[in-house]
Every structure is written in C-alpha cells, then in structure tokens.
PDB file of N, CA and C in Angstrom:
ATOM      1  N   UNK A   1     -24.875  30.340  37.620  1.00  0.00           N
ATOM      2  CA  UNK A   1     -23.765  29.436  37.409  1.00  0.00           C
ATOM      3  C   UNK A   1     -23.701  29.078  35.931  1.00  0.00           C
ATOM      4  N   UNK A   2     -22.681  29.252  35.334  1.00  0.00           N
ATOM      5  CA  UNK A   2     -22.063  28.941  33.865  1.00  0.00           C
ATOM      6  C   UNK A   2     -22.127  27.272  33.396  1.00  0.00           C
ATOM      7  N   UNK A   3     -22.504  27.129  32.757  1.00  0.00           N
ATOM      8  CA  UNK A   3     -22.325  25.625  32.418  1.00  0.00           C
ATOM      9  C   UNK A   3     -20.686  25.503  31.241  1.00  0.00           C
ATOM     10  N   UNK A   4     -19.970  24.781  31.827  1.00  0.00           N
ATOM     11  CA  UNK A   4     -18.578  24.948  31.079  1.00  0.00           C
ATOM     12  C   UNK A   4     -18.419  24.274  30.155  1.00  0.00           C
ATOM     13  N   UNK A   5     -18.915  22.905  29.893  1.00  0.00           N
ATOM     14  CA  UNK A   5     -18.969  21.562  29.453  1.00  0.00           C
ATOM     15  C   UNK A   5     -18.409  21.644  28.049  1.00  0.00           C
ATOM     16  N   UNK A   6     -19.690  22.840  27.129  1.00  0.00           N
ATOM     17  CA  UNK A   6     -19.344  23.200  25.932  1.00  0.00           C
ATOM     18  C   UNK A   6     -17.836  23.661  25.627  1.00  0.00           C
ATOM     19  N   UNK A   7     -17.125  23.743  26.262  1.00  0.00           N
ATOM     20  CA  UNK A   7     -15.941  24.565  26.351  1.00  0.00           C
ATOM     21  C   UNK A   7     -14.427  23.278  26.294  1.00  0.00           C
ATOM     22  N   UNK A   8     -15.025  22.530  26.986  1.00  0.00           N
ATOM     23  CA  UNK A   8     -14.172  21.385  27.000  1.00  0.00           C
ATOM     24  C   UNK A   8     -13.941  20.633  25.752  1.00  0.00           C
ATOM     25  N   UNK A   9     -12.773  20.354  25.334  1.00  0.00           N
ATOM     26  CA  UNK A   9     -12.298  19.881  24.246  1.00  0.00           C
ATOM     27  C   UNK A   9     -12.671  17.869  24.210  1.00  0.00           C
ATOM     28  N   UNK A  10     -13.260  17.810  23.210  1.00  0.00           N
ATOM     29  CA  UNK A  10     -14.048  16.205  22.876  1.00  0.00           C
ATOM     30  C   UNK A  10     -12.891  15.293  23.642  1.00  0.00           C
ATOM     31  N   UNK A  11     -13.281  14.441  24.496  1.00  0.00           N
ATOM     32  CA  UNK A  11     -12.463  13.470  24.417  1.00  0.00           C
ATOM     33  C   UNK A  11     -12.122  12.228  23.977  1.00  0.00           C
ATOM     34  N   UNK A  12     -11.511  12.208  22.549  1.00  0.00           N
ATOM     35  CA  UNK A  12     -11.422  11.117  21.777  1.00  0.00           C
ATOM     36  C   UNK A  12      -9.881  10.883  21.824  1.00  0.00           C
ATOM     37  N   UNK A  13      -9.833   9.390  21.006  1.00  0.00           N
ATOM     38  CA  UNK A  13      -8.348   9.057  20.928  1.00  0.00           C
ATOM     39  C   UNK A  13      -7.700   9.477  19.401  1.00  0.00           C
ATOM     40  N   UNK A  14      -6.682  10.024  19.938  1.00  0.00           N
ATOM     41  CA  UNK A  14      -6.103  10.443  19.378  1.00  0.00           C
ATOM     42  C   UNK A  14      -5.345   9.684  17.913  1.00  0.00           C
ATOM     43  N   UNK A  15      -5.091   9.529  16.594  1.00  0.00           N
ATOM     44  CA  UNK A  15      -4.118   8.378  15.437  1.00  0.00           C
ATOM     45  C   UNK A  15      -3.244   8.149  16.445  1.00  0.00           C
ATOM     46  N   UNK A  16      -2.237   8.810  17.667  1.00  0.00           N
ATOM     47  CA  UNK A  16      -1.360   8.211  18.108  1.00  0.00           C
ATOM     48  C   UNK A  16      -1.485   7.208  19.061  1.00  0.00           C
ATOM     49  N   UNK A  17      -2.962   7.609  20.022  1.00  0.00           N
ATOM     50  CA  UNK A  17      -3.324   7.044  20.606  1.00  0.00           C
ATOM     51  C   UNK A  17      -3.932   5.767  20.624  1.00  0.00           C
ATOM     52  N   UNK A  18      -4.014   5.189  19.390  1.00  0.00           N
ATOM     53  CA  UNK A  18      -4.859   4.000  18.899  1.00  0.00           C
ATOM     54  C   UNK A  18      -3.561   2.756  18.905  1.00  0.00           C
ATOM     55  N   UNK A  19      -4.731   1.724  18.733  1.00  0.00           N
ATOM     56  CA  UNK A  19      -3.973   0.388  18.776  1.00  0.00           C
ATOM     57  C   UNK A  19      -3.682   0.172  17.485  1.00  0.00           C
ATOM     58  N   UNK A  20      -2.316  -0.933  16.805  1.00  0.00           N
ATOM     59  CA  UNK A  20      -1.259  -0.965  15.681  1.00  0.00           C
ATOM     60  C   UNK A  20      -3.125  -1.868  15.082  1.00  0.00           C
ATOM     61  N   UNK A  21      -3.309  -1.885  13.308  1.00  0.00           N
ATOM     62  CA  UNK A  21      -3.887  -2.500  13.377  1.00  0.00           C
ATOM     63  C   UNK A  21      -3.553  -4.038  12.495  1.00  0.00           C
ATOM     64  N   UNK A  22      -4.215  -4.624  12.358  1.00  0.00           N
ATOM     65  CA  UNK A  22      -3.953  -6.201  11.551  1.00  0.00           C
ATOM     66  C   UNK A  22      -2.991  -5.900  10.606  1.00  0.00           C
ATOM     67  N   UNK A  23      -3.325  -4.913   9.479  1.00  0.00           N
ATOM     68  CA  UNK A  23      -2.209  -4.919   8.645  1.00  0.00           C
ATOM     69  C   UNK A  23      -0.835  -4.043   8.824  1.00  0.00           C
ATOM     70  N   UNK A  24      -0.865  -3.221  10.222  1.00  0.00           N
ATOM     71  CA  UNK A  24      -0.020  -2.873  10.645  1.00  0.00           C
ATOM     72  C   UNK A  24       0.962  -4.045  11.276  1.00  0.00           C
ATOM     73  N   UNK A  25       0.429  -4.835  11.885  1.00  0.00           N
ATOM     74  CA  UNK A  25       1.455  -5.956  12.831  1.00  0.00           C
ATOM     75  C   UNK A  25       1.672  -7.018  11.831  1.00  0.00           C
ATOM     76  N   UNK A  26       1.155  -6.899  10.620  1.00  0.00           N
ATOM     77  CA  UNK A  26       1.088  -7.936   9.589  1.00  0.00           C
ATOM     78  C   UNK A  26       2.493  -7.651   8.919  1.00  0.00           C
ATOM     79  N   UNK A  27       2.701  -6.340   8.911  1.00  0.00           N
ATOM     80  CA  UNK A  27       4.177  -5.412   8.244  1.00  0.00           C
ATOM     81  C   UNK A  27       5.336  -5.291   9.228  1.00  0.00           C
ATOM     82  N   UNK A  28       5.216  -5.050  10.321  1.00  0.00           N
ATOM     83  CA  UNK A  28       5.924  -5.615  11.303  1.00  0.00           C
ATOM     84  C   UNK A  28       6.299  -6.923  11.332  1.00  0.00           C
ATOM     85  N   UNK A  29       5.369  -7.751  11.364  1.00  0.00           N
ATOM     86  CA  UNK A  29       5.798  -9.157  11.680  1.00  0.00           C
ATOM     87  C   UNK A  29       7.002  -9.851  10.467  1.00  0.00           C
ATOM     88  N   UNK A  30       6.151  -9.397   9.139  1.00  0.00           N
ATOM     89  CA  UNK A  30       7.221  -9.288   8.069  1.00  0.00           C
ATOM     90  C   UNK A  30       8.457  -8.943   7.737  1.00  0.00           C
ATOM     91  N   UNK A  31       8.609  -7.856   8.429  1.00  0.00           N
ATOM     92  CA  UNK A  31      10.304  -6.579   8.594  1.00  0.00           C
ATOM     93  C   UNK A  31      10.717  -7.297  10.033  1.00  0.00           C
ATOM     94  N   UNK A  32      10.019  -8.339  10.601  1.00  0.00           N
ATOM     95  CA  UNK A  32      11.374  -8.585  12.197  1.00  0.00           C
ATOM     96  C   UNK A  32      12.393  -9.308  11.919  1.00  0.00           C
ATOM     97  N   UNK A  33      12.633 -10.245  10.983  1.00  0.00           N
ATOM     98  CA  UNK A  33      14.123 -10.511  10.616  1.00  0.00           C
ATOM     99  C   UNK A  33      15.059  -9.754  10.165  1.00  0.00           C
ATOM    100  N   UNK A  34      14.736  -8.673   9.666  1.00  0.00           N
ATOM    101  CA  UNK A  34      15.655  -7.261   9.009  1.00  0.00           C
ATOM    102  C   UNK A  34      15.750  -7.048  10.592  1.00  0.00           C
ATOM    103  N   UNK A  35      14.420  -6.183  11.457  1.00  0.00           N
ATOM    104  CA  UNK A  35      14.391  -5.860  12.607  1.00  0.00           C
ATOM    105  C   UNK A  35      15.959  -6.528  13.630  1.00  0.00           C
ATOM    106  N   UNK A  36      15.600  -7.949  13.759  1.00  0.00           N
ATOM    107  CA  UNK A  36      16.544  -8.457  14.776  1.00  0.00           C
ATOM    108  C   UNK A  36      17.983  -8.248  13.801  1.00  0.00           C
ATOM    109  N   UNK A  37      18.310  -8.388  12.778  1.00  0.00           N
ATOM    110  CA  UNK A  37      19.509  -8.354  12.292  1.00  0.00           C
ATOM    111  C   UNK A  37      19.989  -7.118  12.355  1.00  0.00           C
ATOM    112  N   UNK A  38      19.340  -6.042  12.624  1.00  0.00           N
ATOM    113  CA  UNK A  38      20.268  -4.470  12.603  1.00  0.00           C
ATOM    114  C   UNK A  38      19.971  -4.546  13.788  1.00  0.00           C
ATOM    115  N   UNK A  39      19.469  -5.426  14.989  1.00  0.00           N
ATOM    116  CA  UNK A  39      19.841  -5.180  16.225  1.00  0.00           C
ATOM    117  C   UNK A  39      21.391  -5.974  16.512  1.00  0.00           C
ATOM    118  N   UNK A  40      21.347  -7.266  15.981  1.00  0.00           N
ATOM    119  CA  UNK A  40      22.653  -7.664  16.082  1.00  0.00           C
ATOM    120  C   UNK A  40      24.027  -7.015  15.657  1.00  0.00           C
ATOM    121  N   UNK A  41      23.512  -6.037  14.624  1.00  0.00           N
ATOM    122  CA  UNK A  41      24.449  -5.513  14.386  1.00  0.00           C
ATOM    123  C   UNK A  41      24.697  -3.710  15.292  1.00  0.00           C
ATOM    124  N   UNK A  42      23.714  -3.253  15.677  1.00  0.00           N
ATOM    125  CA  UNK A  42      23.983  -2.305  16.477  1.00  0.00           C
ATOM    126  C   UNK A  42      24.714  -3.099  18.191  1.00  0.00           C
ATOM    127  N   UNK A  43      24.332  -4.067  18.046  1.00  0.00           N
ATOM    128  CA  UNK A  43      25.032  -4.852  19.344  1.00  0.00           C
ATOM    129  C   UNK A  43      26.448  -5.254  19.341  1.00  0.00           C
ATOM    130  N   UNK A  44      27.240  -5.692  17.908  1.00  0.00           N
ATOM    131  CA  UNK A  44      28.426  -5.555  17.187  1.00  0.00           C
ATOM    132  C   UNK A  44      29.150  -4.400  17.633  1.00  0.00           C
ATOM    133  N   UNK A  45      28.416  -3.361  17.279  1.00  0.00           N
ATOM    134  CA  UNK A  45      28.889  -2.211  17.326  1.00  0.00           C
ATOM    135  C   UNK A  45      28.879  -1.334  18.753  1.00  0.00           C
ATOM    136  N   UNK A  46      28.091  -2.198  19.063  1.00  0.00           N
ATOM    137  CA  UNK A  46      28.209  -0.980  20.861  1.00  0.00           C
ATOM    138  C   UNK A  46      29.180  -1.662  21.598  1.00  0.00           C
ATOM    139  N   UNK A  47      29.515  -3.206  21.755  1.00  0.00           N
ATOM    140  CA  UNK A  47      30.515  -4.175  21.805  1.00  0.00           C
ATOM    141  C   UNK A  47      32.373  -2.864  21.697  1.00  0.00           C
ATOM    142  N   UNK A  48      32.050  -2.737  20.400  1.00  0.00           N
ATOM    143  CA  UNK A  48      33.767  -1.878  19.610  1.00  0.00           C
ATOM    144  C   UNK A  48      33.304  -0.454  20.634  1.00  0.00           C
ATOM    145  N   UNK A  49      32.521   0.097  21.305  1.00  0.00           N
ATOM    146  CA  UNK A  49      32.721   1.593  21.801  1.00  0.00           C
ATOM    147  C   UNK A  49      33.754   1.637  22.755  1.00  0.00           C
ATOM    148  N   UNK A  50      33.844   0.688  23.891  1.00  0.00           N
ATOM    149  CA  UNK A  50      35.142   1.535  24.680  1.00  0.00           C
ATOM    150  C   UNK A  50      35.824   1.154  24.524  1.00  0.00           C
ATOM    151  N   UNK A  51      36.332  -0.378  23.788  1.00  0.00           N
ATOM    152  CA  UNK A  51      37.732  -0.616  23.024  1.00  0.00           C
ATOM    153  C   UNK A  51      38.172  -0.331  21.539  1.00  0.00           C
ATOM    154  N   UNK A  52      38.771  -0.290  21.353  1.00  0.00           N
ATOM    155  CA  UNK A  52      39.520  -0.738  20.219  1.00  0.00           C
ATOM    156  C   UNK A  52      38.781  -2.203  19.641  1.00  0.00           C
ATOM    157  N   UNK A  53      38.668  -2.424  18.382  1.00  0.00           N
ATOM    158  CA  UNK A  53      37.933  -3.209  17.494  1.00  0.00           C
ATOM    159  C   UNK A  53      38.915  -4.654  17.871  1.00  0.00           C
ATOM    160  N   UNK A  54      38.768  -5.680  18.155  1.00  0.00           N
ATOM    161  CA  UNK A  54      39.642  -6.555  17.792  1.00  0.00           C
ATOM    162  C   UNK A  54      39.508  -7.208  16.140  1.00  0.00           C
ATOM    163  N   UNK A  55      39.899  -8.134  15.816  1.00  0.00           N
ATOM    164  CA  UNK A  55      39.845  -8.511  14.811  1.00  0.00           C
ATOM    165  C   UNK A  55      38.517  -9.549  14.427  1.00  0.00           C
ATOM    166  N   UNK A  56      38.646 -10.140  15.979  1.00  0.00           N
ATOM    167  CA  UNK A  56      37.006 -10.733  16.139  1.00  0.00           C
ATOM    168  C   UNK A  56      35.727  -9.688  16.333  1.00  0.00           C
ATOM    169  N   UNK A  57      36.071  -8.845  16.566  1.00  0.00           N
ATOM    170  CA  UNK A  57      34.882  -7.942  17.050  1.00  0.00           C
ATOM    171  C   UNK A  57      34.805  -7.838  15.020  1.00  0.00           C
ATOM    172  N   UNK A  58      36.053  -6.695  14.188  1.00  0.00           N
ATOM    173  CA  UNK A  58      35.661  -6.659  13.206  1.00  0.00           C
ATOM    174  C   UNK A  58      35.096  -7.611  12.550  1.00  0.00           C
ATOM    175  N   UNK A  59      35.200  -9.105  12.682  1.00  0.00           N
ATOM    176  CA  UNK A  59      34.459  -9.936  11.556  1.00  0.00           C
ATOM    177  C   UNK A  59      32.874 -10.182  12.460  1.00  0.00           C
ATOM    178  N   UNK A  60      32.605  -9.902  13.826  1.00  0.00           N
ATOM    179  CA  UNK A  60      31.209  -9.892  13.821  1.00  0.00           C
ATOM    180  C   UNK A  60      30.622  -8.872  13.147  1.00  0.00           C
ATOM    181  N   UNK A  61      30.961  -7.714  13.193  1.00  0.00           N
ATOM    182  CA  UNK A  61      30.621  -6.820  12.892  1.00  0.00           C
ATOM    183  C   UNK A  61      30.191  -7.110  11.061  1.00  0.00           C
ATOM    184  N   UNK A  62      31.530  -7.520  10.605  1.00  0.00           N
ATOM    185  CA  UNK A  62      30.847  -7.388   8.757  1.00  0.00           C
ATOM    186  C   UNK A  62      29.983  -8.579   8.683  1.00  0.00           C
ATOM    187  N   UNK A  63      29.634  -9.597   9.819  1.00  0.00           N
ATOM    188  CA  UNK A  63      28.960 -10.727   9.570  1.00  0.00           C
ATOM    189  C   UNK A  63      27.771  -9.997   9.899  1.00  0.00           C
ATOM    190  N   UNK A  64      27.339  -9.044  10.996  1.00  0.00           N
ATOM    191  CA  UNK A  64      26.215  -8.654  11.181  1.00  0.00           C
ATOM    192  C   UNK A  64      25.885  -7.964   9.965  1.00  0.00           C
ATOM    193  N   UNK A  65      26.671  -7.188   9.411  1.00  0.00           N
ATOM    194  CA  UNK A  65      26.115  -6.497   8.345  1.00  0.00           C
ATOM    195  C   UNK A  65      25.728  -6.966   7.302  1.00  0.00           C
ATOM    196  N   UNK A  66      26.456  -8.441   6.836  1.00  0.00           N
ATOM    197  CA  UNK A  66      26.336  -8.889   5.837  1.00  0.00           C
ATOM    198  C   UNK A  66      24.426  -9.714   5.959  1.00  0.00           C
ATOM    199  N   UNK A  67      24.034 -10.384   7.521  1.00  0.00           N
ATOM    200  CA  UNK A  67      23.184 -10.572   7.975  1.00  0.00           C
ATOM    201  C   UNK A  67      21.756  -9.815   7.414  1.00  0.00           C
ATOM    202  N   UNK A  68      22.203  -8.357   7.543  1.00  0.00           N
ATOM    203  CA  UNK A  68      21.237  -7.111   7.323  1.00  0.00           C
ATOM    204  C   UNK A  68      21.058  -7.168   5.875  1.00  0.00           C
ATOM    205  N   UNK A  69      22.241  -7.053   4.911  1.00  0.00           N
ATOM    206  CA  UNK A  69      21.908  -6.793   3.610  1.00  0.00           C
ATOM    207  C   UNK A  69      21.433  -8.001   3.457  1.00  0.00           C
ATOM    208  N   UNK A  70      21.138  -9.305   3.698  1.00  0.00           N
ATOM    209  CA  UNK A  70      20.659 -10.831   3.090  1.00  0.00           C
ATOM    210  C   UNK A  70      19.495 -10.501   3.383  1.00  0.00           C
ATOM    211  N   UNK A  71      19.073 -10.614   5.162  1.00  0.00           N
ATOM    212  CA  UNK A  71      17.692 -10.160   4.932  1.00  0.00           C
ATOM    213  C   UNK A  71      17.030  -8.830   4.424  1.00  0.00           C
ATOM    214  N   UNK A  72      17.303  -8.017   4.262  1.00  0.00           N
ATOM    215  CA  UNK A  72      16.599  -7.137   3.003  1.00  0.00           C
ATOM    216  C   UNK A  72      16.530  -7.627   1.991  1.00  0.00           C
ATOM    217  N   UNK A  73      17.292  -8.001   1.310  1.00  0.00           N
ATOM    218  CA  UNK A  73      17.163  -8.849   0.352  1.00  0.00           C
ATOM    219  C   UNK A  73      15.935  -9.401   0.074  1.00  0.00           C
ATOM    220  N   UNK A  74      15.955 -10.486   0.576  1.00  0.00           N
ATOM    221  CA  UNK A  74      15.438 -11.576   1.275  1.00  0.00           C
ATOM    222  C   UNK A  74      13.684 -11.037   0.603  1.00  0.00           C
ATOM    223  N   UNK A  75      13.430  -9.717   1.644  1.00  0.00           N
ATOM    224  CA  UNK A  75      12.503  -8.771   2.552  1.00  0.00           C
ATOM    225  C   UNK A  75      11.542  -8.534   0.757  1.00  0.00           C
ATOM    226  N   UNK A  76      13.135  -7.883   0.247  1.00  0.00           N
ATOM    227  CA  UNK A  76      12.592  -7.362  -1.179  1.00  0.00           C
ATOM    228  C   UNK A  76      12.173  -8.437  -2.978  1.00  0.00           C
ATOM    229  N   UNK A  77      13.257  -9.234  -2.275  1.00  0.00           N
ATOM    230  CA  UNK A  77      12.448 -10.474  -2.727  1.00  0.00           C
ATOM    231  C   UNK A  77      10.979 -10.778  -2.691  1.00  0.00           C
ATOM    232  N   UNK A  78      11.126 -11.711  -1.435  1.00  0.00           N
ATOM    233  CA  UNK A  78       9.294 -11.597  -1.561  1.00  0.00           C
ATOM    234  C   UNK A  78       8.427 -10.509  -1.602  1.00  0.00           C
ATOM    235  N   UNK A  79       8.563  -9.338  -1.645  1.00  0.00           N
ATOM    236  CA  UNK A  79       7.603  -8.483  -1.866  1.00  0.00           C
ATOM    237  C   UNK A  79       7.224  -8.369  -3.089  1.00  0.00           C
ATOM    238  N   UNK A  80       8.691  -8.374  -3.903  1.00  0.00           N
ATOM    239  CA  UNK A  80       8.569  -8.248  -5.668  1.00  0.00           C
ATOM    240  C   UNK A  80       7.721  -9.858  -6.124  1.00  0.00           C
ATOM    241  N   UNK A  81       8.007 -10.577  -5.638  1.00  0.00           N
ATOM    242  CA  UNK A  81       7.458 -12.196  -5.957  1.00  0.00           C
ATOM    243  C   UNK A  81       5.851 -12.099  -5.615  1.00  0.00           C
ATOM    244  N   UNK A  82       5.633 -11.340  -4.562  1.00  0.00           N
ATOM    245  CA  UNK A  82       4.251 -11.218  -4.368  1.00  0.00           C
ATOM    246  C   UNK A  82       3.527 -10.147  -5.344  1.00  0.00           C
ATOM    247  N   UNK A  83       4.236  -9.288  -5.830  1.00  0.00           N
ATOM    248  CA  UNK A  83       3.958  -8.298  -6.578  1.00  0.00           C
ATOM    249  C   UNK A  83       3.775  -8.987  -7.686  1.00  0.00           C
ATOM    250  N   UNK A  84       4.404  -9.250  -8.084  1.00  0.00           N
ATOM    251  CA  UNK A  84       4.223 -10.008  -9.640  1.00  0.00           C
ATOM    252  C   UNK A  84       3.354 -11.246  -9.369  1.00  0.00           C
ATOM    253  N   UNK A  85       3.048 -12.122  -8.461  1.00  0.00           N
ATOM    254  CA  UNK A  85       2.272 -13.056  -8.381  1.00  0.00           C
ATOM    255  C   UNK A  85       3.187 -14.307  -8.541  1.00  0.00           C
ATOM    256  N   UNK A  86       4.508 -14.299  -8.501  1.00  0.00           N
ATOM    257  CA  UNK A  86       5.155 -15.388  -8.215  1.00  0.00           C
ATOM    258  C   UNK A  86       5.686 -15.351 -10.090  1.00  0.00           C
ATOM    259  N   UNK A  87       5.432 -14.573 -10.745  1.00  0.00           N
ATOM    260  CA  UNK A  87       5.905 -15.161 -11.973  1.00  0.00           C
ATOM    261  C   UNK A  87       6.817 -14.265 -12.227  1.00  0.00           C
ATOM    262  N   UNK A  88       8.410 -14.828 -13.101  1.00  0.00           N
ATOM    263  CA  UNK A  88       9.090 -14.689 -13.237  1.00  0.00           C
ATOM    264  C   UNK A  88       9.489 -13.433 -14.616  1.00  0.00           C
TER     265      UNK A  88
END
C-alpha cells in the first residue's frame, strides 16, 4: 500500500483567504464616507433607470455627486494634513 500524503497539496490559507487586517479596516473605516456617498449616488441613479429623469430625480442626482466630490475632498485633505504633519 502507497502512502499518498506526500502528494497532497499543504493546507494553508490562502492572501485571499485571510482576515482584513488592523490597518486594513483602519483604511476602510477612513474611505466609508466617500464609500456611503457613491452609494447614494449609485441609488440616484438606479432611481432614473426605468423612467425618465424628473427634475427632482436630476437635482438628487447632482446633489449626490456633489456629496462624492466634497467627501474626497474632504478624504484628500486629511491625508495631505497628515502627511505634512498638520503644517501649512
């Protein structure tokens, strides 16, 4: 009788398979106001698919967007402020 064992491929976890780590959910947690604002605005927009846009639908819509570009903004702001150490 053959012993197969050697033959079997290691079973480890896989980079995909692993859990997000601290400074992963730390970057996440950071990007969820961008996050929820291009959801509001993909929600704007799935809203306009089987009609015709009303005029209210169009101003949610540029309000969501306008939403998105503030928080990026926002996003890139403090990153540069942290980058530099807060000085101007």
């Amino acid at each position: 009788m053959k012993n197969i064992a050697a033959l079997q491929a290691l079973v480890t976890a896989d980079d995909f398979d692993r859990e997000p780590t601290a400074a992963e959910l730390d970057a996440i947690e950071a990007e969820m106001p961008v996050i929820l604002a291009r959801v509001e605005l993909l929600d704007a927009q799935i809203v306009t698919l089987d009609h015709t846009p009303t005029e209210l639908d169009q101003r949610r819509i540029r309000r969501a967007r306008r939403r998105v570009l503030a928080t990026r903004r926002e996003l890139a702001n403090q990153a540069a402020a942290a980058e530099t150490g807060g000085a101007a």
